[in-house]
Protein backbone atom coordinates (compact mmCIF):
# COMPACT_ATOMS: atom_id res chain seq x y z
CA UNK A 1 72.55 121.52 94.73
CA UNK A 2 75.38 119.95 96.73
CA UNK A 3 78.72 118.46 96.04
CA UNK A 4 78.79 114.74 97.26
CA UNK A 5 81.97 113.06 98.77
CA UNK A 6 81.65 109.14 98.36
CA UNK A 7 83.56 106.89 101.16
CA UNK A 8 83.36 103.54 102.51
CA UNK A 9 81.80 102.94 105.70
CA UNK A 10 83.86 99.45 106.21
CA UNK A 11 86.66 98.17 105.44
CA UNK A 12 86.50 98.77 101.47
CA UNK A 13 85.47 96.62 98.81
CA UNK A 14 81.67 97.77 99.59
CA UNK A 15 80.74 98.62 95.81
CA UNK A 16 81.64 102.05 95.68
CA UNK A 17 82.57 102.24 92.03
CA UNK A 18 78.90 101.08 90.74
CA UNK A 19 78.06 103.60 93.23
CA UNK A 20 80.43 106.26 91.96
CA UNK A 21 79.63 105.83 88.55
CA UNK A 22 76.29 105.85 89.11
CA UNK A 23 76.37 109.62 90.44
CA UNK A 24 78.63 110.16 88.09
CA UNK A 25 76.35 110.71 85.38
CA UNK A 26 74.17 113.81 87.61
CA UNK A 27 78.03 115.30 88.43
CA UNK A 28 80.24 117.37 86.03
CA UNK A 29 83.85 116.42 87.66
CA UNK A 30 84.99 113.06 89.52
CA UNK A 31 87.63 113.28 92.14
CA UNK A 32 90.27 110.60 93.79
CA UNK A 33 91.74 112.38 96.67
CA UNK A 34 93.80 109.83 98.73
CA UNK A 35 94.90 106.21 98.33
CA UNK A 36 96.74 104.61 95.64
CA UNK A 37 96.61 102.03 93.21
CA UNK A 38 95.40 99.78 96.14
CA UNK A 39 92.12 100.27 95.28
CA UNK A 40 90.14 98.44 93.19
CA UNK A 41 86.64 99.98 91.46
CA UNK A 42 84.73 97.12 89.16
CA UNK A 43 82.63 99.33 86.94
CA UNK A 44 79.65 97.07 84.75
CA UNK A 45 78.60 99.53 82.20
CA UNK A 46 76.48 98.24 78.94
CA UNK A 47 77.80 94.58 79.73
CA UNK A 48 81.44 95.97 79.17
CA UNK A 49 83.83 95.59 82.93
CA UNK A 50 86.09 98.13 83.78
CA UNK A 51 88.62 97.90 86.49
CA UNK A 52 89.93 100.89 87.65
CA UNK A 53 92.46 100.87 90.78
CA UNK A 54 94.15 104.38 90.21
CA UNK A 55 91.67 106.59 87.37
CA UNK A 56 88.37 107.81 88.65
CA UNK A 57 85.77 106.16 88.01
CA UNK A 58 84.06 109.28 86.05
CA UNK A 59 86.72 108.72 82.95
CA UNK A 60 84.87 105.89 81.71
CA UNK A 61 81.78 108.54 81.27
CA UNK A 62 81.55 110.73 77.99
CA UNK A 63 81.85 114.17 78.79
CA UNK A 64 82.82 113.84 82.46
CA UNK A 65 86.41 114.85 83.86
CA UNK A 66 88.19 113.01 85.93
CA UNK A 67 91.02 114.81 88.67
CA UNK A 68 93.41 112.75 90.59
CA UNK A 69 94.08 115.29 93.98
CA UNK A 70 97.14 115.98 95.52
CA UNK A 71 96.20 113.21 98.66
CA UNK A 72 96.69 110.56 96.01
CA UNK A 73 100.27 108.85 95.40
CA UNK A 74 100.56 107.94 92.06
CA UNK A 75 102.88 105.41 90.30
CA UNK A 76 102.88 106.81 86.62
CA UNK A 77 103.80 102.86 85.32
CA UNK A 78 100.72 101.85 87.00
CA UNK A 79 99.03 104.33 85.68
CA UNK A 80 100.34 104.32 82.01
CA UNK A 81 99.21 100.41 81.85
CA UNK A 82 95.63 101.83 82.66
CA UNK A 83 95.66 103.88 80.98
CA UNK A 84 96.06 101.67 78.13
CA UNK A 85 93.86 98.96 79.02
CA UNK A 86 91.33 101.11 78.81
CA UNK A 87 92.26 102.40 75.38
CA UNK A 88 91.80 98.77 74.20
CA UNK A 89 88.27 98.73 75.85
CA UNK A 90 87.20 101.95 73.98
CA UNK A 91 87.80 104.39 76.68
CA UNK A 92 90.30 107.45 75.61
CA UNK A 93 92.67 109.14 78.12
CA UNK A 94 93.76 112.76 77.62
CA UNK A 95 93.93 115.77 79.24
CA UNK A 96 90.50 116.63 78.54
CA UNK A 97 89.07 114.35 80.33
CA UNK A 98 92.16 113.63 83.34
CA UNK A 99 93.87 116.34 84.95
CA UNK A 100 96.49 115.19 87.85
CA UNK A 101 97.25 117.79 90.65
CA UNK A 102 100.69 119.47 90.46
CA UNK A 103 101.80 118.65 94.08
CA UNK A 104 100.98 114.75 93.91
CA UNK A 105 103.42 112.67 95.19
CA UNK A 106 104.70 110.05 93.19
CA UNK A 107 105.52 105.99 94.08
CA UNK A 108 108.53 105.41 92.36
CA UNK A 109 110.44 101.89 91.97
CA UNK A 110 112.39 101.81 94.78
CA UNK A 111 109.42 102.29 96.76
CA UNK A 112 107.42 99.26 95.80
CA UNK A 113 110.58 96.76 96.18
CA UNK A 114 110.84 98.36 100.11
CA UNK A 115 107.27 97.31 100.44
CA UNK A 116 107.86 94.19 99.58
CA UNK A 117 110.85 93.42 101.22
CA UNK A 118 109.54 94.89 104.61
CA UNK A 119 106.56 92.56 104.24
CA UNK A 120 108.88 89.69 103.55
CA UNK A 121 110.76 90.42 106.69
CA UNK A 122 107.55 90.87 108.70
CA UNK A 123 107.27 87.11 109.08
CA UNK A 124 103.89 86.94 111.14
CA UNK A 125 103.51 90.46 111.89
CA UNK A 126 102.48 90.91 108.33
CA UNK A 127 99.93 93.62 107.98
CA UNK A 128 98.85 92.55 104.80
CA UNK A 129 99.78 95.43 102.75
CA UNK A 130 99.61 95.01 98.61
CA UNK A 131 103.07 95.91 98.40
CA UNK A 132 102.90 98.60 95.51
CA UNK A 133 104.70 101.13 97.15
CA UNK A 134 101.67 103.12 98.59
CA UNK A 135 102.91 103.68 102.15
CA UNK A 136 106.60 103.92 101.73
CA UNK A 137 106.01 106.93 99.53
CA UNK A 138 103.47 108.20 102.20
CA UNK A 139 106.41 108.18 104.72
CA UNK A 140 108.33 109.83 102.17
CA UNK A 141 105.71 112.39 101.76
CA UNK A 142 105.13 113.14 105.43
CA UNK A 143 109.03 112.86 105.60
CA UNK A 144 109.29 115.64 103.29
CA UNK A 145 112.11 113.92 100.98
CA UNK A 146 108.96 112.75 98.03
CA UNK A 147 109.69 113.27 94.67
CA UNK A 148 105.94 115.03 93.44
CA UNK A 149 104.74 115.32 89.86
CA UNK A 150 105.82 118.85 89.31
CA UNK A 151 109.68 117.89 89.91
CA UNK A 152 109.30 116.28 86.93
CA UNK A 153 108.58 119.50 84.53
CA UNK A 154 112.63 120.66 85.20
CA UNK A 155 114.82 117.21 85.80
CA UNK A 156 118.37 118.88 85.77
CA UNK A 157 117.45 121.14 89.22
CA UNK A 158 116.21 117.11 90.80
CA UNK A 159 120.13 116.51 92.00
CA UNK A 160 119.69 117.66 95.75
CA UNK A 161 116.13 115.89 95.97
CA UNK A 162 117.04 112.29 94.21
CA UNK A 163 120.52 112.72 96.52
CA UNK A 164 117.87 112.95 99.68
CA UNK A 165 115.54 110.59 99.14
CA UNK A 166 118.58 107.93 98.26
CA UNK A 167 120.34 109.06 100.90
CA UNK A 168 117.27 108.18 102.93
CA UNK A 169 115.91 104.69 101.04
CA UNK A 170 119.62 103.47 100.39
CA UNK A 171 120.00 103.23 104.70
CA UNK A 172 117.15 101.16 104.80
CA UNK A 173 118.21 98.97 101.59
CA UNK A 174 121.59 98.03 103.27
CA UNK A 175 119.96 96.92 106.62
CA UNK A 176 117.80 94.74 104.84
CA UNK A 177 121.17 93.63 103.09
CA UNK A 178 119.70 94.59 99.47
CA UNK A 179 121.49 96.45 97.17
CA UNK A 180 121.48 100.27 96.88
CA UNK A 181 119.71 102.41 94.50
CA UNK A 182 121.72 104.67 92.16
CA UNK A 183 121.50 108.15 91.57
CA UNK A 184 121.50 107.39 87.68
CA UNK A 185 119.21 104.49 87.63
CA UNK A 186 116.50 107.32 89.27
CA UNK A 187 116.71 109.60 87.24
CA UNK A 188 116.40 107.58 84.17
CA UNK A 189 113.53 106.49 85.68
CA UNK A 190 111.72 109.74 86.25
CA UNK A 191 113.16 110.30 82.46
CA UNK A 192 111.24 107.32 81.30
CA UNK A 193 107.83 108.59 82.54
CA UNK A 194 107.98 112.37 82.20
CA UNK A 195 106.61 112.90 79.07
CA UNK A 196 103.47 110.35 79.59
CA UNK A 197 102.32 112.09 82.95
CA UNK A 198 103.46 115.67 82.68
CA UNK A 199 100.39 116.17 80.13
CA UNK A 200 97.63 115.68 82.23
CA UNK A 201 99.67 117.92 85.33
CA UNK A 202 97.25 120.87 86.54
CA UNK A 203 97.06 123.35 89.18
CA UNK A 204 93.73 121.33 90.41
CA UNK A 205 92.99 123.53 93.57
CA UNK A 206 92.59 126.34 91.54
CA UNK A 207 90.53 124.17 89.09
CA UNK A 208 88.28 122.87 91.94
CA UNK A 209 87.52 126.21 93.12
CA UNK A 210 86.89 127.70 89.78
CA UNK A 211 84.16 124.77 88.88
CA UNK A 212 82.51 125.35 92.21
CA UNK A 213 81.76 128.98 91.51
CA UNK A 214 80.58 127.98 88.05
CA UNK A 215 78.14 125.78 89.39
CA UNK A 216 79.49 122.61 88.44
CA UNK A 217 78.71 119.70 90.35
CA UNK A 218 81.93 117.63 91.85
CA UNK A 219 82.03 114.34 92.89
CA UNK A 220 84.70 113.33 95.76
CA UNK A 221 85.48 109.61 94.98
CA UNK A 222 86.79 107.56 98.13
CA UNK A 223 89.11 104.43 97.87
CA UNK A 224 89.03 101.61 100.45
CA UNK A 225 87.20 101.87 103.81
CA UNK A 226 86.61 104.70 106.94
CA UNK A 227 87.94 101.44 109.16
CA UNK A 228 91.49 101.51 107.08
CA UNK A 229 91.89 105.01 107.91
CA UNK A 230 95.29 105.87 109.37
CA UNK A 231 94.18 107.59 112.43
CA UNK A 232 90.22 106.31 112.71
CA UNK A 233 90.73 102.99 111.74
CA UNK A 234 92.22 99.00 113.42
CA UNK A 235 95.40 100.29 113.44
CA UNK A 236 98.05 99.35 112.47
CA UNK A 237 96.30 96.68 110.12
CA UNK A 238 95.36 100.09 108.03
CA UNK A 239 96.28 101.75 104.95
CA UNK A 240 98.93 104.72 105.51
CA UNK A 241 96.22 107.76 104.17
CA UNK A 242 93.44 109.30 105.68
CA UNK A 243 90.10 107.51 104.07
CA UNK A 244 87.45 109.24 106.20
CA UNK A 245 85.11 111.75 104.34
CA UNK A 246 87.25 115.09 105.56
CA UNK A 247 90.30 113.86 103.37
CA UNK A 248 88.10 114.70 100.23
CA UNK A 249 88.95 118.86 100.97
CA UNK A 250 92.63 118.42 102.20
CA UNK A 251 93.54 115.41 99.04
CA UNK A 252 92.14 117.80 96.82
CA UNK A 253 92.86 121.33 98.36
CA UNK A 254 89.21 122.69 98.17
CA UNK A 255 87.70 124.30 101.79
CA UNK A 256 85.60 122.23 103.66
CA UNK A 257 82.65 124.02 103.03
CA UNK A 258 82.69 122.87 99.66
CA UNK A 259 82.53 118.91 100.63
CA UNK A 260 78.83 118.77 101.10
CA UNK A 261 76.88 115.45 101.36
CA UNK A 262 78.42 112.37 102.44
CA UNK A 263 77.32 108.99 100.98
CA UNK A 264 78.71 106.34 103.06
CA UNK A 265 78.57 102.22 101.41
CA UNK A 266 77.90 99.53 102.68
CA UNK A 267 77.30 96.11 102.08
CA UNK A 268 74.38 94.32 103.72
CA UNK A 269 77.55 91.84 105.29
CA UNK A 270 80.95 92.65 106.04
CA UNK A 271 84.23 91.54 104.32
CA UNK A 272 87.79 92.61 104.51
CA UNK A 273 90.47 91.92 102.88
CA UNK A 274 94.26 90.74 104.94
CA UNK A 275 95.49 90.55 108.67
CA UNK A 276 93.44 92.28 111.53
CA UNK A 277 90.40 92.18 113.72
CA UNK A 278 87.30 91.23 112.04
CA UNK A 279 84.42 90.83 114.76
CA UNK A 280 81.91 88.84 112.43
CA UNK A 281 84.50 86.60 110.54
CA UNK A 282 82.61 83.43 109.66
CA UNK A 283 84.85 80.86 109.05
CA UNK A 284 82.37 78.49 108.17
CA UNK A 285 80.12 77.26 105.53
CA UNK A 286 77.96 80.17 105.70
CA UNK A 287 80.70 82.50 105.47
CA UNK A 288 81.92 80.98 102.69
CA UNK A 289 79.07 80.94 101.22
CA UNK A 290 78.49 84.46 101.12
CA UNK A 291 82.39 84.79 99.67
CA UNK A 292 81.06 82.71 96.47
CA UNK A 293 77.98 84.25 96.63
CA UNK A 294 79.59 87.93 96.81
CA UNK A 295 82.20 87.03 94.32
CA UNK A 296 84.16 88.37 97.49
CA UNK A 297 88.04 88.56 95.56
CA UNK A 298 89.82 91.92 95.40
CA UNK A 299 90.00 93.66 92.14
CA UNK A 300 93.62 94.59 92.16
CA UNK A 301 95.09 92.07 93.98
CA UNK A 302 92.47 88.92 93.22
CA UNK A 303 93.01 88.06 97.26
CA UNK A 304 89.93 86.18 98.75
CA UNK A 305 88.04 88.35 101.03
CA UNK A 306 87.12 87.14 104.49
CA UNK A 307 83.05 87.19 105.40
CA UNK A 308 80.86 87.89 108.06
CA UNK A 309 77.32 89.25 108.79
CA UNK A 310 76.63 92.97 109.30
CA UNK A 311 78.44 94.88 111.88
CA UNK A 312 75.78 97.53 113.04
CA UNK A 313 78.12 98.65 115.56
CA UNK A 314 81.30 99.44 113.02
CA UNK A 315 79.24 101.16 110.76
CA UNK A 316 77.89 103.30 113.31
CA UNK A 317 81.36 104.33 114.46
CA UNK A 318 82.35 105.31 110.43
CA UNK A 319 79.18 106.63 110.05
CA UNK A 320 79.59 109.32 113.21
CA UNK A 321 83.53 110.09 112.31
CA UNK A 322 82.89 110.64 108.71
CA UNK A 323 79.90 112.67 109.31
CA UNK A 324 78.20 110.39 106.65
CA UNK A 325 74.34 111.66 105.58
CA UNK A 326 72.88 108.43 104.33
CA UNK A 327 73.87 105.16 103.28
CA UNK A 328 74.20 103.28 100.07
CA UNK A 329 73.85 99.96 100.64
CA UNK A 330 74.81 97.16 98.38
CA UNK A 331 75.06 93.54 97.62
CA UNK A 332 71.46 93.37 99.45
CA UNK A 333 70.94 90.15 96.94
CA UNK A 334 73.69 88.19 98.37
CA UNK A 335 71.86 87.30 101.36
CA UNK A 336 68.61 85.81 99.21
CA UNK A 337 68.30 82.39 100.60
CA UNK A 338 69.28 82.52 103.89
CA UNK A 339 67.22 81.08 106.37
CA UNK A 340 68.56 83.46 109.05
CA UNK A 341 70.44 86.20 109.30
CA UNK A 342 72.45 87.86 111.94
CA UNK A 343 73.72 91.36 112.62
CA UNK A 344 76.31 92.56 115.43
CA UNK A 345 74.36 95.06 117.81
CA UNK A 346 76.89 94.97 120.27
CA UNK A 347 80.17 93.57 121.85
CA UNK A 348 81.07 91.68 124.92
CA UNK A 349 84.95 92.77 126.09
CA UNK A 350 86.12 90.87 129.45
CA UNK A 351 82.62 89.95 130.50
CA UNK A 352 80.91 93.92 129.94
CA UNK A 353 79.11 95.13 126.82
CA UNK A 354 80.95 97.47 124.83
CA UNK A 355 79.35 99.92 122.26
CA UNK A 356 82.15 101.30 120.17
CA UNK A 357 85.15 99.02 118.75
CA UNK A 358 88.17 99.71 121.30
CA UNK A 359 91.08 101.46 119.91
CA UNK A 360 93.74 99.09 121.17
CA UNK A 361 94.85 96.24 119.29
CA UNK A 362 94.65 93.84 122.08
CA UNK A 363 91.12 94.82 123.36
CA UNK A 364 89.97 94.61 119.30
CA UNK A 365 91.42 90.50 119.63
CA UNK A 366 89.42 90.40 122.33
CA UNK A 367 85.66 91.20 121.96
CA UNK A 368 83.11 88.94 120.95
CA UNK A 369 79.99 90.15 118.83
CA UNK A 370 76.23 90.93 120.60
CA UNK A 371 73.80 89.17 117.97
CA UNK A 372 70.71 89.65 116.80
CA UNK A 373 69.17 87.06 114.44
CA UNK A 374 66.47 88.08 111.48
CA UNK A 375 64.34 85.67 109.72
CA UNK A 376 65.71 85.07 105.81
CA UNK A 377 63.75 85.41 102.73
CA UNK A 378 63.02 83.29 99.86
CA UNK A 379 62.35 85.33 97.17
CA UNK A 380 65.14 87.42 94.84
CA UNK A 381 66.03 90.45 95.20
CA UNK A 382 68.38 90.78 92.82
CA UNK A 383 67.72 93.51 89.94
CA UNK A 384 64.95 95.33 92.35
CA UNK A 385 64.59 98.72 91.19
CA UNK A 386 61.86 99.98 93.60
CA UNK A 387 60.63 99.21 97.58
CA UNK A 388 57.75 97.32 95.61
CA UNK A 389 59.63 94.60 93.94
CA UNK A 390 61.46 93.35 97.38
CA UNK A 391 60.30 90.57 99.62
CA UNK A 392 59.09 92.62 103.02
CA UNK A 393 61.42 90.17 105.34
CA UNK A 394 64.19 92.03 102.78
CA UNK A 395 62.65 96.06 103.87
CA UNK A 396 62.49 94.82 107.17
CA UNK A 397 66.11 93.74 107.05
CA UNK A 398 66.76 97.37 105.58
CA UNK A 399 64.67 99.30 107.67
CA UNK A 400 66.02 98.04 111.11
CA UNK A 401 69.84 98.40 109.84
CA UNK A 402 68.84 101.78 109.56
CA UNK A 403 67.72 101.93 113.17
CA UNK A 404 70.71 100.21 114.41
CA UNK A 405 73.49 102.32 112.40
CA UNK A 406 71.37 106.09 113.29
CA UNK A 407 71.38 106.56 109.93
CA UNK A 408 68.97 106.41 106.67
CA UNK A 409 69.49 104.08 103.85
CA UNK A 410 69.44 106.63 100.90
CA UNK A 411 70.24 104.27 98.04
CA UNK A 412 69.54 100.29 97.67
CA UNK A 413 71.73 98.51 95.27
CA UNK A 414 70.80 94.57 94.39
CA UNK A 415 73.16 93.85 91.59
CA UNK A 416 76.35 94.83 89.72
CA UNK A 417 74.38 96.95 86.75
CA UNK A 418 74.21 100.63 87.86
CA UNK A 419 70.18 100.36 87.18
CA UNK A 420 69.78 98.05 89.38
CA UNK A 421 69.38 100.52 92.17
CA UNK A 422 66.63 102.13 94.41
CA UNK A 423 66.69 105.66 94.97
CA UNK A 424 65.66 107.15 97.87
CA UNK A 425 66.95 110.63 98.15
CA UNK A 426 69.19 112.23 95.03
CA UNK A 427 72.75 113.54 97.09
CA UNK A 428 73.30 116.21 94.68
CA UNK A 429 69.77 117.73 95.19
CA UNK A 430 69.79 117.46 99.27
């Protein structure tokens, strides 16, 4: 029995809450352990839609608990009006199913209107972030002046923190000619929240480790993509946490022996979502026909994704760095129709084929994609639920992506419903 960490092997968006939730019924615990509220998970469960962008996806499950990790930043507004959406969908959130680690940072108001107002000033250098506040409290964080969920159990010993982090964010607020923050306004903001989040507050390392010893079986839920990671990914259009599979022990403060298999997902195309390099964009009819076919618009922010076919040689790269085990991939019904369909095998970079996506920025604007063009199928796949019920052009399409990325394709998924899956190999029995 192994514990499974779930990440994205592009640049998110791949389907990983169907995914997610889909384990989550053979696991005992679900666990975010970096990102934000970013990240969007679209759960279809019994016809009812849940989005979840800060929860884990395991909350919406009877009987499972959920654990936000310490690598996660967490605005408790955002997370209060989750929490109460799903309330009104049927879903329940206490602390018996959500527990919230002690030492989690939190994004607090000031943080989001820097995000926004850096972005504004960006002008064309934009990198496309969602402006909630994720990475400014990330630079807080790593700055060592955050503000972290446990601060909030003893308010009148906060003065010397709320006087550093303004001393900090109130610099920054007159260069950009905005007004500064106030040491009251703060801490009636950190009042206003307290007694919502301090509930579901937990010592979750300790938690973690005593569940593993009991035999439970933990899930390690990823948000966004391997390719938005910080240090591994097409910097600096990139989120500001580490996404790759290895963040699941240090966001959530278990060993790294206990991170066992790694699921990476992956669509049978490629999308992302804002500024940066994007080697199969198709800005044509056929990519935006996969965009309408895909339904390809974020879940938090509603932004249209950009399209392109399958980039063998990305997902290779993620695949390596994460240490990923097999792949889930998704959205394999999507591409029903085409005549043709291509796949990057390679790139061409000033006139020599390249194997690997270059680090720098200016040698990722420059490289074109290597194709290699696949005959189309006819016939749906959409709803498959064994190797049997797919059109062979389809398996062949499978079974040479697995060649191409050095890695097996553990789990097929060809529509939004969790059933509609094909199992090839259980993660939590490998």
């Amino acid at each position: 029995m192994s514990n499974v960490v779930v990440v994205g092997a592009q640049w998110g968006d791949e389907g990983k809450g169907k995914i997610v939730d889909w384990l989550s019924e053979r696991a005992d615990i679900v666990v975010r352990f970096q990102g934000g509220h970013n990240a969007g998970h679209t759960l279809v469960i019994g016809g009812t839609t849940y989005k979840l962008s800060l929860l884990p996806s395991g909350v919406v499950r009877e009987g499972k608990l959920g654990v936000i990790g310490n690598g996660v930043v967490i605005d408790p507004w955002a997370l209060g009006k989750e929490i109460a959406i799903l309330k009104d969908q049927g879903v329940t959130i206490t602390p018996e199913n959500l527990r919230i680690a002690e030492n989690a940072t939190l994004i607090l108001p000031l943080h989001r209107e820097l995000d926004l107002w850096r972005e504004e000033a960006a002008g064309g250098g934009k990198i496309g972030t969602t402006g909630r506040g994720i990475g400014p409290a990330y630079e807080d964080k790593v700055g060592r002046r955050a503000i972290r969920l446990n601060d909030l159990a003893n308010l009148e010993t906060l003065g010397p923190k709320i006087e550093r982090i303004l001393t900090h964010h109130n610099a920054l607020r007159r260069g950009l000619g905005k007004p500064e923050y106030s040491h009251a306004d703060l801490k009636s903001a950190l009042e206003e929240v307290r007694g919502s989040i301090l509930p579901f507050m937990d010592v979750v390392w300790d938690l973690l480790d005593k569940a593993r010893r009991g035999g439970k079986r933990i899930l390690f839920e990823g948000a966004q993509g391997a390719l938005l990671d910080i240090d591994h990914g097409t910097y600096p259009f990139v989120t500001s946490s580490n996404t790759v599979a290895a963040q699941a022990a240090t966001g959530s403060g278990v060993g790294p022996r206990a991170v066992g298999y790694v699921l990476g997902i992956a669509k049978a195309y490629t999308t992302r979502v804002g500024s940066g390099p994007f080697p199969t964009e198709l800005e044509d009819e056929v990519g935006q026909r996969l965009g309408e076919r895909g339904r390809e618009f974020g879940t938090v922010t509603g932004r249209k994704r950009r399209c392109g076919w399958f980039d063998a040689v990305l997902v290779r790269q993620t695949i390596k760095v994460c240490g990923i085990d097999g792949i889930a991939l998704t959205k394999l019904d999507v591409l029903d129709g085409f005549n043709e369909i291509k796949v990057c095998v390679g790139y061409e970079l000033d006139g020599e084929r390249v194997d690997r996506l270059p680090a720098g920025q200016n040698a990722q604007a420059r490289i074109k994609p290597i194709w290699e063009t696949f005959e189309g199928w006819s016939e749906s796949t959409k709803g498959a639920r064994s190797w049997g019920e797919l059109p062979a052009q389809a398996v062949k399409y499978v079974r040479h992506i697995e060649e191409l990325i050095e890695c097996p394709v553990t789990l097929l998924s060809t529509s939004p419903e969790r059933d509609d899956t094909i199992l090839m190999r259980d993660p939590f029995e490998d």
